[in-house]
C-alpha atoms as a PDB file:
ATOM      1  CA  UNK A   1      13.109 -12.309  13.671  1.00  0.00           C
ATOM      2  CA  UNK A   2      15.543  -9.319  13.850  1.00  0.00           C
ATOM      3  CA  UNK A   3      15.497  -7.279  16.776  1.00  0.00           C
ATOM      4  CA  UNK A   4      16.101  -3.049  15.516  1.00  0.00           C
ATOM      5  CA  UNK A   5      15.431   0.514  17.023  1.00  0.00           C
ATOM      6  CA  UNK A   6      12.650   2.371  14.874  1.00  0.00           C
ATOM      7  CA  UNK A   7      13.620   6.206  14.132  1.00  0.00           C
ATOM      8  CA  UNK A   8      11.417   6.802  17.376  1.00  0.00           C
ATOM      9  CA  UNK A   9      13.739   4.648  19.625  1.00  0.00           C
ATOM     10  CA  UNK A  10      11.602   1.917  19.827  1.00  0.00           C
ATOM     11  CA  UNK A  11      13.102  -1.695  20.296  1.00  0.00           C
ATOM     12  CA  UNK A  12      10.972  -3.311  17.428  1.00  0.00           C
ATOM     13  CA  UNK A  13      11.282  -7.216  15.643  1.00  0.00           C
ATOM     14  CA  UNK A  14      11.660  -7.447  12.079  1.00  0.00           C
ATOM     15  CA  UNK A  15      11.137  -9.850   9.528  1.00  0.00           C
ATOM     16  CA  UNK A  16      13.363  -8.306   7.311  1.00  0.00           C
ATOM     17  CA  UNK A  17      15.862  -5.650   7.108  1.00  0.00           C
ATOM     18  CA  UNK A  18      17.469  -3.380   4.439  1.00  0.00           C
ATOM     19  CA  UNK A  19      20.616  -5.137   4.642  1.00  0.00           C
ATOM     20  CA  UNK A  20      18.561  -8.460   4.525  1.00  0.00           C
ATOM     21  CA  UNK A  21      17.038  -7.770   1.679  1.00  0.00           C
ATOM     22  CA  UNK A  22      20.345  -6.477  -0.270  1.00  0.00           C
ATOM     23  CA  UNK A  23      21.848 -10.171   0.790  1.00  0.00           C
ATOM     24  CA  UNK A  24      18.827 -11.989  -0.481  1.00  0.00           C
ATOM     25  CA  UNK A  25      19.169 -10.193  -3.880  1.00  0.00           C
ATOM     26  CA  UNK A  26      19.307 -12.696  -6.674  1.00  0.00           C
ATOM     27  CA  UNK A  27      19.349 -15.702  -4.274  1.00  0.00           C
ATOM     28  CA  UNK A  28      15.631 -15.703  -2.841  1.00  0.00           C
ATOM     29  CA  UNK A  29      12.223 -14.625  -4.368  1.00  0.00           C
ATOM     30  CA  UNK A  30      10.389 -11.920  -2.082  1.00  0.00           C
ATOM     31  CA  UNK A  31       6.480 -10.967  -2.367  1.00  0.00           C
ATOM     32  CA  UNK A  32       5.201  -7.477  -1.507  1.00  0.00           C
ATOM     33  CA  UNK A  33       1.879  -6.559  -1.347  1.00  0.00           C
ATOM     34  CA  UNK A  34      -0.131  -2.633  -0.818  1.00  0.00           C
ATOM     35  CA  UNK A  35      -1.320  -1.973   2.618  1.00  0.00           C
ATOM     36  CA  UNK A  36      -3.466   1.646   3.720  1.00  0.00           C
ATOM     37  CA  UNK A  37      -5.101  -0.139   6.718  1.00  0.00           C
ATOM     38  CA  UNK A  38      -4.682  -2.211   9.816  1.00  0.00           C
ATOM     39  CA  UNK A  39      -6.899  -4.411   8.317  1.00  0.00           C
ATOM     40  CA  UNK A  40      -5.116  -4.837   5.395  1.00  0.00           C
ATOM     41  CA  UNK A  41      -1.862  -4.685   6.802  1.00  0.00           C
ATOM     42  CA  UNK A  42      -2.791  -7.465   9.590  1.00  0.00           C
ATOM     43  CA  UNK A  43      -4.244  -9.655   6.429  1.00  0.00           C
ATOM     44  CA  UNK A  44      -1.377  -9.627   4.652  1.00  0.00           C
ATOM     45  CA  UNK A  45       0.808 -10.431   7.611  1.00  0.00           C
ATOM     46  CA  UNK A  46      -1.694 -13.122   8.457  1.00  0.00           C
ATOM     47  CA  UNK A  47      -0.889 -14.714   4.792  1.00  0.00           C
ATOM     48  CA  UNK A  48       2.807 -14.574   5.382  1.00  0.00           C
ATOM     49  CA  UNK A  49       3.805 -12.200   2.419  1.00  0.00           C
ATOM     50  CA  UNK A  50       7.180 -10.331   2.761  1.00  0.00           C
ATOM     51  CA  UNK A  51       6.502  -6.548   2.672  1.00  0.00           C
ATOM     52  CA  UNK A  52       4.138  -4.221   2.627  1.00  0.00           C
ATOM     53  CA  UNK A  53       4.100  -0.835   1.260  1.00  0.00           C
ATOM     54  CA  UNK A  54       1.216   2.081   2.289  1.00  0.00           C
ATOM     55  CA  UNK A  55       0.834   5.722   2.196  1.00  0.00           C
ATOM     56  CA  UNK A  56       2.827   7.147   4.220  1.00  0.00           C
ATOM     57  CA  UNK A  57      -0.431   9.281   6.099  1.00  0.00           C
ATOM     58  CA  UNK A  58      -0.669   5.439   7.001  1.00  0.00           C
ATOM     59  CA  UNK A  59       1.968   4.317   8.359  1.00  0.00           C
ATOM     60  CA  UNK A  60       0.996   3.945  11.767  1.00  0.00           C
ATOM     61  CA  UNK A  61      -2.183   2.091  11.234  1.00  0.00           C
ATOM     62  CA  UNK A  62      -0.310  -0.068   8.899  1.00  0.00           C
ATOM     63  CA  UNK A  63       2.344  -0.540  11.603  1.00  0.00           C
ATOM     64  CA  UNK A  64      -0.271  -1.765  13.905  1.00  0.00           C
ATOM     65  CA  UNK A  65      -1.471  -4.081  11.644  1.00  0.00           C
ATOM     66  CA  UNK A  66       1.796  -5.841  10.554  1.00  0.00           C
ATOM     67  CA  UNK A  67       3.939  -4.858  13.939  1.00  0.00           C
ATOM     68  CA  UNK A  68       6.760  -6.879  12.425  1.00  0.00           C
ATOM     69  CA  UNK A  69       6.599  -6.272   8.313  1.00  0.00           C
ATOM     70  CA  UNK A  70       9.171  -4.218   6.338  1.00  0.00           C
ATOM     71  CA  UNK A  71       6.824  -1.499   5.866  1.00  0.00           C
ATOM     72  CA  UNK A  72       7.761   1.280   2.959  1.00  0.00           C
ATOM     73  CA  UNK A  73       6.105   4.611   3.147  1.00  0.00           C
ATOM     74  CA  UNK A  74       4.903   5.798   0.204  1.00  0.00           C
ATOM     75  CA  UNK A  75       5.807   9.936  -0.118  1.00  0.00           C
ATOM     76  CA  UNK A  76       2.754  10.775  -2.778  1.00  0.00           C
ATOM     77  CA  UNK A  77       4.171  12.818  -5.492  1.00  0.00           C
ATOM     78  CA  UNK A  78       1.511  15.619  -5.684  1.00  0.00           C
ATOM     79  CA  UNK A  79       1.234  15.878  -2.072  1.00  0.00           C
ATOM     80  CA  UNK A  80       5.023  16.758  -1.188  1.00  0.00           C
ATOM     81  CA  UNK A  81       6.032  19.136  -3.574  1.00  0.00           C
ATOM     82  CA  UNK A  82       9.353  20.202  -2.244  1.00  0.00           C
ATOM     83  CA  UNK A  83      12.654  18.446  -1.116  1.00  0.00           C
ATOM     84  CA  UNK A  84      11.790  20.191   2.145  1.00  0.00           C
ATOM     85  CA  UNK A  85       8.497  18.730   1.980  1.00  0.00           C
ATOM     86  CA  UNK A  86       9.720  15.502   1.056  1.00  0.00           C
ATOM     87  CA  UNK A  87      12.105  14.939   3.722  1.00  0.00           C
ATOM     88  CA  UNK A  88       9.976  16.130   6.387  1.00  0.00           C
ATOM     89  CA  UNK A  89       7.464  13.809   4.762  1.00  0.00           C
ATOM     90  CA  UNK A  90       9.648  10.797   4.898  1.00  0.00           C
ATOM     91  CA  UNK A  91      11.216  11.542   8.671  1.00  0.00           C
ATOM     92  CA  UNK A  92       7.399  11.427   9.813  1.00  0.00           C
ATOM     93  CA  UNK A  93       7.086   7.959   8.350  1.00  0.00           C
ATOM     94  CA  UNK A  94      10.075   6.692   9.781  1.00  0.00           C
ATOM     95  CA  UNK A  95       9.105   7.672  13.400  1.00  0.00           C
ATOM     96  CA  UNK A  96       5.227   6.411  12.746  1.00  0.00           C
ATOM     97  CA  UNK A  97       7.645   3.094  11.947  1.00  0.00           C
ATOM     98  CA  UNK A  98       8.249   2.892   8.272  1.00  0.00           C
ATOM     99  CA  UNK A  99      11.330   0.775   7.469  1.00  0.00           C
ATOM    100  CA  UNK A 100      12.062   2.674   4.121  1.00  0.00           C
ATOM    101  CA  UNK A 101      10.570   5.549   2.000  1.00  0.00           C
ATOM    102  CA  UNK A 102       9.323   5.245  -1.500  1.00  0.00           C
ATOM    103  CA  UNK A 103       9.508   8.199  -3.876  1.00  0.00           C
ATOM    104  CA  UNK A 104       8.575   8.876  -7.926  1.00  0.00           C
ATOM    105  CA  UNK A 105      10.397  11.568  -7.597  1.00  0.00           C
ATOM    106  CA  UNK A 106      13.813  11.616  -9.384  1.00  0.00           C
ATOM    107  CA  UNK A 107      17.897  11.317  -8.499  1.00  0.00           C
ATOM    108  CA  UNK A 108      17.910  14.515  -6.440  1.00  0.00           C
ATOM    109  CA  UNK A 109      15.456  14.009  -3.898  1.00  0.00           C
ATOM    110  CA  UNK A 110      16.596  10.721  -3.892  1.00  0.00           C
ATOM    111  CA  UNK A 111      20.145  11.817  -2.864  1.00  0.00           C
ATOM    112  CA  UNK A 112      18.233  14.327  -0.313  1.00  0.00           C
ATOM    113  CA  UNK A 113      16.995  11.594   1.395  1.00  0.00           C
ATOM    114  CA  UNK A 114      19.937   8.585   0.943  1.00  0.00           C
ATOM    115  CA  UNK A 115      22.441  11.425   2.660  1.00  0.00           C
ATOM    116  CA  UNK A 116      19.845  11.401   5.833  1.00  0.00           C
ATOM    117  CA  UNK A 117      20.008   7.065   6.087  1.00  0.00           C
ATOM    118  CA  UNK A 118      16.571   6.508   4.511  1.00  0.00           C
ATOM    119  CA  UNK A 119      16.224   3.231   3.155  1.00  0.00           C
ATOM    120  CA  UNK A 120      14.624   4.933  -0.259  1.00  0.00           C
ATOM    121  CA  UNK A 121      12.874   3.013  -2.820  1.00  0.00           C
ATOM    122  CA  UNK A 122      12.931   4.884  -5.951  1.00  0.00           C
ATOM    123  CA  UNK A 123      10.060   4.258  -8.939  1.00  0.00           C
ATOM    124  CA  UNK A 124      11.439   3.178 -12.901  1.00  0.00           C
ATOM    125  CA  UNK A 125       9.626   1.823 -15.783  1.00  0.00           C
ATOM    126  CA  UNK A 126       6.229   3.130 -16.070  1.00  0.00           C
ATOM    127  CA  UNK A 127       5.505   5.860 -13.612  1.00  0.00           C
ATOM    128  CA  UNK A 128       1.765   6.405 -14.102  1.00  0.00           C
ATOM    129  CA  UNK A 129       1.412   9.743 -13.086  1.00  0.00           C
ATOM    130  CA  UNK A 130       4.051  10.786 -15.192  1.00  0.00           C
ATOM    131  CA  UNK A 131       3.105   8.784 -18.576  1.00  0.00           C
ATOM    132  CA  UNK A 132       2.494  11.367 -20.693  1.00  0.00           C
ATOM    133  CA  UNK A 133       5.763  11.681 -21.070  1.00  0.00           C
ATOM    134  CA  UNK A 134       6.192   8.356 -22.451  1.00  0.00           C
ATOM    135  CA  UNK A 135       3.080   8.537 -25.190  1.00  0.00           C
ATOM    136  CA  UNK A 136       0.228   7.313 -22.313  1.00  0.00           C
ATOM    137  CA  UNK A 137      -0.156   3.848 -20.155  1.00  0.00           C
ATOM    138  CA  UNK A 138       2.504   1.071 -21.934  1.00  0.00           C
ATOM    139  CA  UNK A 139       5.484  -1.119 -21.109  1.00  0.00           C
ATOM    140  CA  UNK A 140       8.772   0.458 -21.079  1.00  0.00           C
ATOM    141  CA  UNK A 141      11.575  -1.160 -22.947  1.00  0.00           C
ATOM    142  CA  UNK A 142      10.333  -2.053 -26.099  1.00  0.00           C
ATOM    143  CA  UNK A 143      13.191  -0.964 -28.234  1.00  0.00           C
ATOM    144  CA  UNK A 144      16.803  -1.354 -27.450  1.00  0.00           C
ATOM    145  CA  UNK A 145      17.256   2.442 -27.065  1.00  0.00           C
ATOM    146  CA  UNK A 146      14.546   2.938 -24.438  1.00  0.00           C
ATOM    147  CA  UNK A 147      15.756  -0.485 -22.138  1.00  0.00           C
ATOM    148  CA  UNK A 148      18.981   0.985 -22.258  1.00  0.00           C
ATOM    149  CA  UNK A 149      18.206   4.433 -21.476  1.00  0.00           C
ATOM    150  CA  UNK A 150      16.190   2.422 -18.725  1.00  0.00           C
ATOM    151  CA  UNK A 151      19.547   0.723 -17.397  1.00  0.00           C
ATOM    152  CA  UNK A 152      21.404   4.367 -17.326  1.00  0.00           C
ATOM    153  CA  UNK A 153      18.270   5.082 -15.198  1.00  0.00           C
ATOM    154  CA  UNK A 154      18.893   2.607 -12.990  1.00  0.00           C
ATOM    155  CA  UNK A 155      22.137   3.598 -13.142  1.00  0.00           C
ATOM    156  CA  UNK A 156      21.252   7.398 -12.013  1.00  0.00           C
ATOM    157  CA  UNK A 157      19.604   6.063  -9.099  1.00  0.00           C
ATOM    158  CA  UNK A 158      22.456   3.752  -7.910  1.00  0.00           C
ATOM    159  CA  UNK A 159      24.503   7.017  -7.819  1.00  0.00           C
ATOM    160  CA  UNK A 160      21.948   8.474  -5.666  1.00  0.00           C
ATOM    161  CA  UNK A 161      22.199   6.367  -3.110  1.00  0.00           C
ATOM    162  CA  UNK A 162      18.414   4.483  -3.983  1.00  0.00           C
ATOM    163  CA  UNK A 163      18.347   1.302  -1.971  1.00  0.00           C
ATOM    164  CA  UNK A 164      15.390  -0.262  -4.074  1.00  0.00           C
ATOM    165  CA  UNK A 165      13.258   0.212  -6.922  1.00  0.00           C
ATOM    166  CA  UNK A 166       9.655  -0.261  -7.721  1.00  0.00           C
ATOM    167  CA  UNK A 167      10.062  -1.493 -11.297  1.00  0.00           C
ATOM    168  CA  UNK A 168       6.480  -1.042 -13.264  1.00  0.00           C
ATOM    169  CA  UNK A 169       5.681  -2.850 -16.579  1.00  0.00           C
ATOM    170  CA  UNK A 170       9.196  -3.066 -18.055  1.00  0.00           C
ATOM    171  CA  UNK A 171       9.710  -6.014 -20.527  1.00  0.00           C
ATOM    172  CA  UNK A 172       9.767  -9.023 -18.421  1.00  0.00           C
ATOM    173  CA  UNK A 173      13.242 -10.003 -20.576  1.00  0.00           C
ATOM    174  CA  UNK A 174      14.735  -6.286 -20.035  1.00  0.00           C
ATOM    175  CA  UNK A 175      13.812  -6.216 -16.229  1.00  0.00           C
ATOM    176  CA  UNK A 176      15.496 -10.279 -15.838  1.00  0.00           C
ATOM    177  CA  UNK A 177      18.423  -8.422 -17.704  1.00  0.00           C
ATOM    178  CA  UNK A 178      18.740  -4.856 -15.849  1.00  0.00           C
ATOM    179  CA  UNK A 179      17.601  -6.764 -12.494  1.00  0.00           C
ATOM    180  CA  UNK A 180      21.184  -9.190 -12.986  1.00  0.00           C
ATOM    181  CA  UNK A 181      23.233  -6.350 -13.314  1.00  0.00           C
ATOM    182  CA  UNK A 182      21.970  -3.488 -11.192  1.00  0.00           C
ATOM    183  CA  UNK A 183      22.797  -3.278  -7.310  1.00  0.00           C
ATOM    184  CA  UNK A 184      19.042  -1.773  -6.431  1.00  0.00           C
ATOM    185  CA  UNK A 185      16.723  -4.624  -4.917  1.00  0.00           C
ATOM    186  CA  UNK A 186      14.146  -4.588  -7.554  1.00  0.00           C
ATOM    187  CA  UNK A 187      10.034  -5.325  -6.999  1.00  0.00           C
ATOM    188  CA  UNK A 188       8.646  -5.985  -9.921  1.00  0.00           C
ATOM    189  CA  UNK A 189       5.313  -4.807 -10.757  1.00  0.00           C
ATOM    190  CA  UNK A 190       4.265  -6.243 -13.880  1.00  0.00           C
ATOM    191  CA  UNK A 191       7.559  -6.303 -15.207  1.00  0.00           C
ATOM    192  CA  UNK A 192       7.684 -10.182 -14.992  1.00  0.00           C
ATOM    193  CA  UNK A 193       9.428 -12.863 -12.646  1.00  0.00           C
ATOM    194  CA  UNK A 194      12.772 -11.993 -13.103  1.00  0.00           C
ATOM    195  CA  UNK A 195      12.796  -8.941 -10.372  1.00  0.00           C
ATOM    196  CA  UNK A 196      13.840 -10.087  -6.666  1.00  0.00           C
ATOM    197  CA  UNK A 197      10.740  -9.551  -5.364  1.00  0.00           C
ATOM    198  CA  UNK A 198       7.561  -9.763  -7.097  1.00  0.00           C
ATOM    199  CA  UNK A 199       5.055  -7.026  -5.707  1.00  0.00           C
ATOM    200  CA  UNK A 200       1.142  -6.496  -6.653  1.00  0.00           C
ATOM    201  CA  UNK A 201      -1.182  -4.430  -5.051  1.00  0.00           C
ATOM    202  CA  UNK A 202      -3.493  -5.898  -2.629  1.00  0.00           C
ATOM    203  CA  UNK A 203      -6.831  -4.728  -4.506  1.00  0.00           C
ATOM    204  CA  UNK A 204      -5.651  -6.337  -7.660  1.00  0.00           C
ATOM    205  CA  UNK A 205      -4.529  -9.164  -5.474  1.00  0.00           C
ATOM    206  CA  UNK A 206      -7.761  -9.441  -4.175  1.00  0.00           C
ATOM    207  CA  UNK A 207     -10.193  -8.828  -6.705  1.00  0.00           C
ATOM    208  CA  UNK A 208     -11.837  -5.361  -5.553  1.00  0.00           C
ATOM    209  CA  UNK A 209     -12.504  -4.267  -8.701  1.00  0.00           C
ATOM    210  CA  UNK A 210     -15.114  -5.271 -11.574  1.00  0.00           C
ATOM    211  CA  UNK A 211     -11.634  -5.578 -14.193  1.00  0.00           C
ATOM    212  CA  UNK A 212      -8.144  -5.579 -13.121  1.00  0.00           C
ATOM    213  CA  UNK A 213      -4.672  -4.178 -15.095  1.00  0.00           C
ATOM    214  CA  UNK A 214      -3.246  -6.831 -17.534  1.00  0.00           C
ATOM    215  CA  UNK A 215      -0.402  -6.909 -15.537  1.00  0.00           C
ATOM    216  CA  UNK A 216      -2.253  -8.129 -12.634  1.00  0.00           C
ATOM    217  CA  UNK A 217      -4.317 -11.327 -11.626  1.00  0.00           C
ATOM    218  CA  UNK A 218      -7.984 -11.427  -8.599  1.00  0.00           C
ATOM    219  CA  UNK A 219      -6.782 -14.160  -6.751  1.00  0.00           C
ATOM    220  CA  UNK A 220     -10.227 -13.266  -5.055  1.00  0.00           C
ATOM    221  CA  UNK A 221     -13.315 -11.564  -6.151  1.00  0.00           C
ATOM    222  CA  UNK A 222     -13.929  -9.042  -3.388  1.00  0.00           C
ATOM    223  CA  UNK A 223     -15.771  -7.283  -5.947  1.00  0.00           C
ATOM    224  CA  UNK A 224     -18.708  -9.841  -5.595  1.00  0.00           C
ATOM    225  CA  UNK A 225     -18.957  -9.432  -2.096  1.00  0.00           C
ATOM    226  CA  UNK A 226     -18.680  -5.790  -1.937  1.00  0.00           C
ATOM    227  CA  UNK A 227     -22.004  -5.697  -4.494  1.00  0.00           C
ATOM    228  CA  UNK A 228     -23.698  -8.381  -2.528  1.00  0.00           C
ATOM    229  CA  UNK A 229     -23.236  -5.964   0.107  1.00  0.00           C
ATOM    230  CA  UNK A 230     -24.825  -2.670  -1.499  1.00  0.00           C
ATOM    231  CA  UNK A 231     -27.457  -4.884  -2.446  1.00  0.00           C
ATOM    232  CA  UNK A 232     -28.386  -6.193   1.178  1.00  0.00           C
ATOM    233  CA  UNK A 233     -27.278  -2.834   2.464  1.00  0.00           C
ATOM    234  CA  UNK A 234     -30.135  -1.290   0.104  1.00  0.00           C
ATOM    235  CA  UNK A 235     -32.661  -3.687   0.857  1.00  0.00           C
ATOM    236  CA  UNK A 236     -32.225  -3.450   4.812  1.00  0.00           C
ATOM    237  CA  UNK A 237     -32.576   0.511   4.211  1.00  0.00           C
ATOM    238  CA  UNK A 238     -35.600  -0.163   2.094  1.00  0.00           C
ATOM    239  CA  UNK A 239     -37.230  -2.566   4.873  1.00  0.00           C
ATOM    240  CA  UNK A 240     -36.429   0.088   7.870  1.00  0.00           C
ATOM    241  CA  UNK A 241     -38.114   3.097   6.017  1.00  0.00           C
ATOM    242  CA  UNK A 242     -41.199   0.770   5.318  1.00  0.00           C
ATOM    243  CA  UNK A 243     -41.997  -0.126   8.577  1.00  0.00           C
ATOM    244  CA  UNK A 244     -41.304   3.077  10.202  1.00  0.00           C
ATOM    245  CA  UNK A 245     -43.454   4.672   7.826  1.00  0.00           C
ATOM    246  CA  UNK A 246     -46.227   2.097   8.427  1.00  0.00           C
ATOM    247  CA  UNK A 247     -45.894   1.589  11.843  1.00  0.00           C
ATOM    248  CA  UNK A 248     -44.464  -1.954  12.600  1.00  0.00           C
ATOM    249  CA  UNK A 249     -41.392  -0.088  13.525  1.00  0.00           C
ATOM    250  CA  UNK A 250     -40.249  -0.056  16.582  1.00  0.00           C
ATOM    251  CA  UNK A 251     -42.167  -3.149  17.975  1.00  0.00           C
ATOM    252  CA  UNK A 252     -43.210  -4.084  21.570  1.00  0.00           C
ATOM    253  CA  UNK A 253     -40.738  -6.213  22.315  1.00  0.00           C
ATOM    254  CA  UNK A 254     -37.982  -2.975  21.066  1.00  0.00           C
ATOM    255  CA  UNK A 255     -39.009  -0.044  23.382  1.00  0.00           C
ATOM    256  CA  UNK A 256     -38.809   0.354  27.021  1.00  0.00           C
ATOM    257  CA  UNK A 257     -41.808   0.889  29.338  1.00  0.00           C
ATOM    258  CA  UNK A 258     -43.130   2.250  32.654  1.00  0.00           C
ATOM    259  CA  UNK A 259     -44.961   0.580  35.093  1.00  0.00           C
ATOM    260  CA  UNK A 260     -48.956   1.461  34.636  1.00  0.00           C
ATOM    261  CA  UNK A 261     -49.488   3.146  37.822  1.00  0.00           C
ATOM    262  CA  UNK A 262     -45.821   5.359  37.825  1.00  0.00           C
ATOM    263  CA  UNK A 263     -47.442   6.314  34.207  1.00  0.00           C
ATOM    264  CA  UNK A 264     -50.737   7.840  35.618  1.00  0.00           C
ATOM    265  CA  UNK A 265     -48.473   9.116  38.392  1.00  0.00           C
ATOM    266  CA  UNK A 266     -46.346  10.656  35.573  1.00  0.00           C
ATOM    267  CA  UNK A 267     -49.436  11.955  33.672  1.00  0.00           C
ATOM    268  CA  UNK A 268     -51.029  13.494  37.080  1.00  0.00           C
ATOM    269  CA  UNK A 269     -48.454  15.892  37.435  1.00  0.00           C
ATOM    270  CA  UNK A 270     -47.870  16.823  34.130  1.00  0.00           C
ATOM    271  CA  UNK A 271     -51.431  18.329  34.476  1.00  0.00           C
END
């Protein structure tokens, strides 16, 4: 465990650091998983994964939940419009105890934060919220044109100062290729096995959802439970309004009571 200050000069443990995970490039295989909860954020811990990334509106519950996880703060894209808004975005992370800052944005708010010592993880490959620039939802790097103008990418963000990419559904032989060669510790998200750490949201992970994305796999099924749930959930409701409305609600043996004779005491002066 490696002992740091946070950006709010706190004396924290870590499991990791930035420079840690730069030296462990291409020699050891990391896992990252999504965290928005202490819950979550104390499960994953619990299940001894890596890193954790979360919204960074969450970084403090996440932070309680995994005390000593790298922890990236995600900076939503539509949320924090401006550079200014970025980097006031990303400073409030860091003191709520973020280790490093993600951002979809491009090279120049990446530079904006790299020249203020934010570990930044930068987004390449698919960026969802930006596909329809690349014809809709689809892996990136299908032609040698596009994985190269995919390298000069990664290339862009090297000169930025990017510490780490989230690479999403590249072609698994493009991202083994681009991951050799490029200085950025990559996190693969359905790009394959050939990142240096291999990262899949915890909901996917988990199976929270009736289908998942073809890049990911339900190692649980979450989504059974959660309908169980609604089920039970309706039937209690169903039971409650029943015998309330009929009477057998609230029993005998689920009320207080006064003594008989301070009741006709009560009664007597009420009049």
């Amino acid at each position: 465990m490696k002992r740091i200050y946070d950006w709010d000069a706190r004396q924290q443990g870590r499991n990791y650091t930035a420079a840690d995970l730069r030296a462990l490039k291409g020699v050891r295989k990391l896992v990252q998983t999504t965290a928005n909860s202490t819950e979550e954020a104390a499960a994953a811990r619990d299940a001894g994964l890596d890193l954790v990334m979360g919204n960074a509106h969450n970084t403090a519950a996440v932070r309680a939940g995994a005390p000593d996880m790298f922890l990236t703060a995600a900076v939503a894209l539509p949320d924090f419009p401006t550079e200014g808004d970025v980097l006031r975005a990303a400073f409030r992370a860091m003191k709520d105890g973020a280790d490093s800052v993600y951002t979809a944005r491009g090279p120049h708010v990446v530079e904006v934060l790299a020249r203020e010592d934010i570990p930044v993880m930068c987004h390449l490959g698919l960026v969802p919220r930006k596909s329809t620039w690349n014809g809709g939802l689809r892996a990136i790097g299908k032609t040698a044109g596009e994985a190269f103008e995919l390298w000069q990418s990664f290339r862009r963000m090297e000169n930025a100062g990017a510490f780490s990419v989230e690479a999403e559904v590249i072609c698994a032989r493009v991202m083994t290729e681009i991951s050799r060669r490029t200085r950025l510790v990559t996190s693969s998200l359905g790009s394959g096995s050939g990142g240096d750490i291999i990262y899949l949201f915890q909901n996917d992970i988990c199976g929270e959802q009736p289908e998942s994305p073809r890049h990911a796999r339900a190692f649980g099924n979450i989504h059974a439970l959660q309908e169980r749930m609604k089920v039970e959930r309706r039937a209690a409701l169903e039971a409650f309004a029943k015998e309330a409305r009929g009477g057998s609600f609230p029993g005998l043996d689920e009320i207080a009571d006064i003594d008989d004779a301070e009741y006709e005491k009560f009664r007597e002066r009420l009049g």
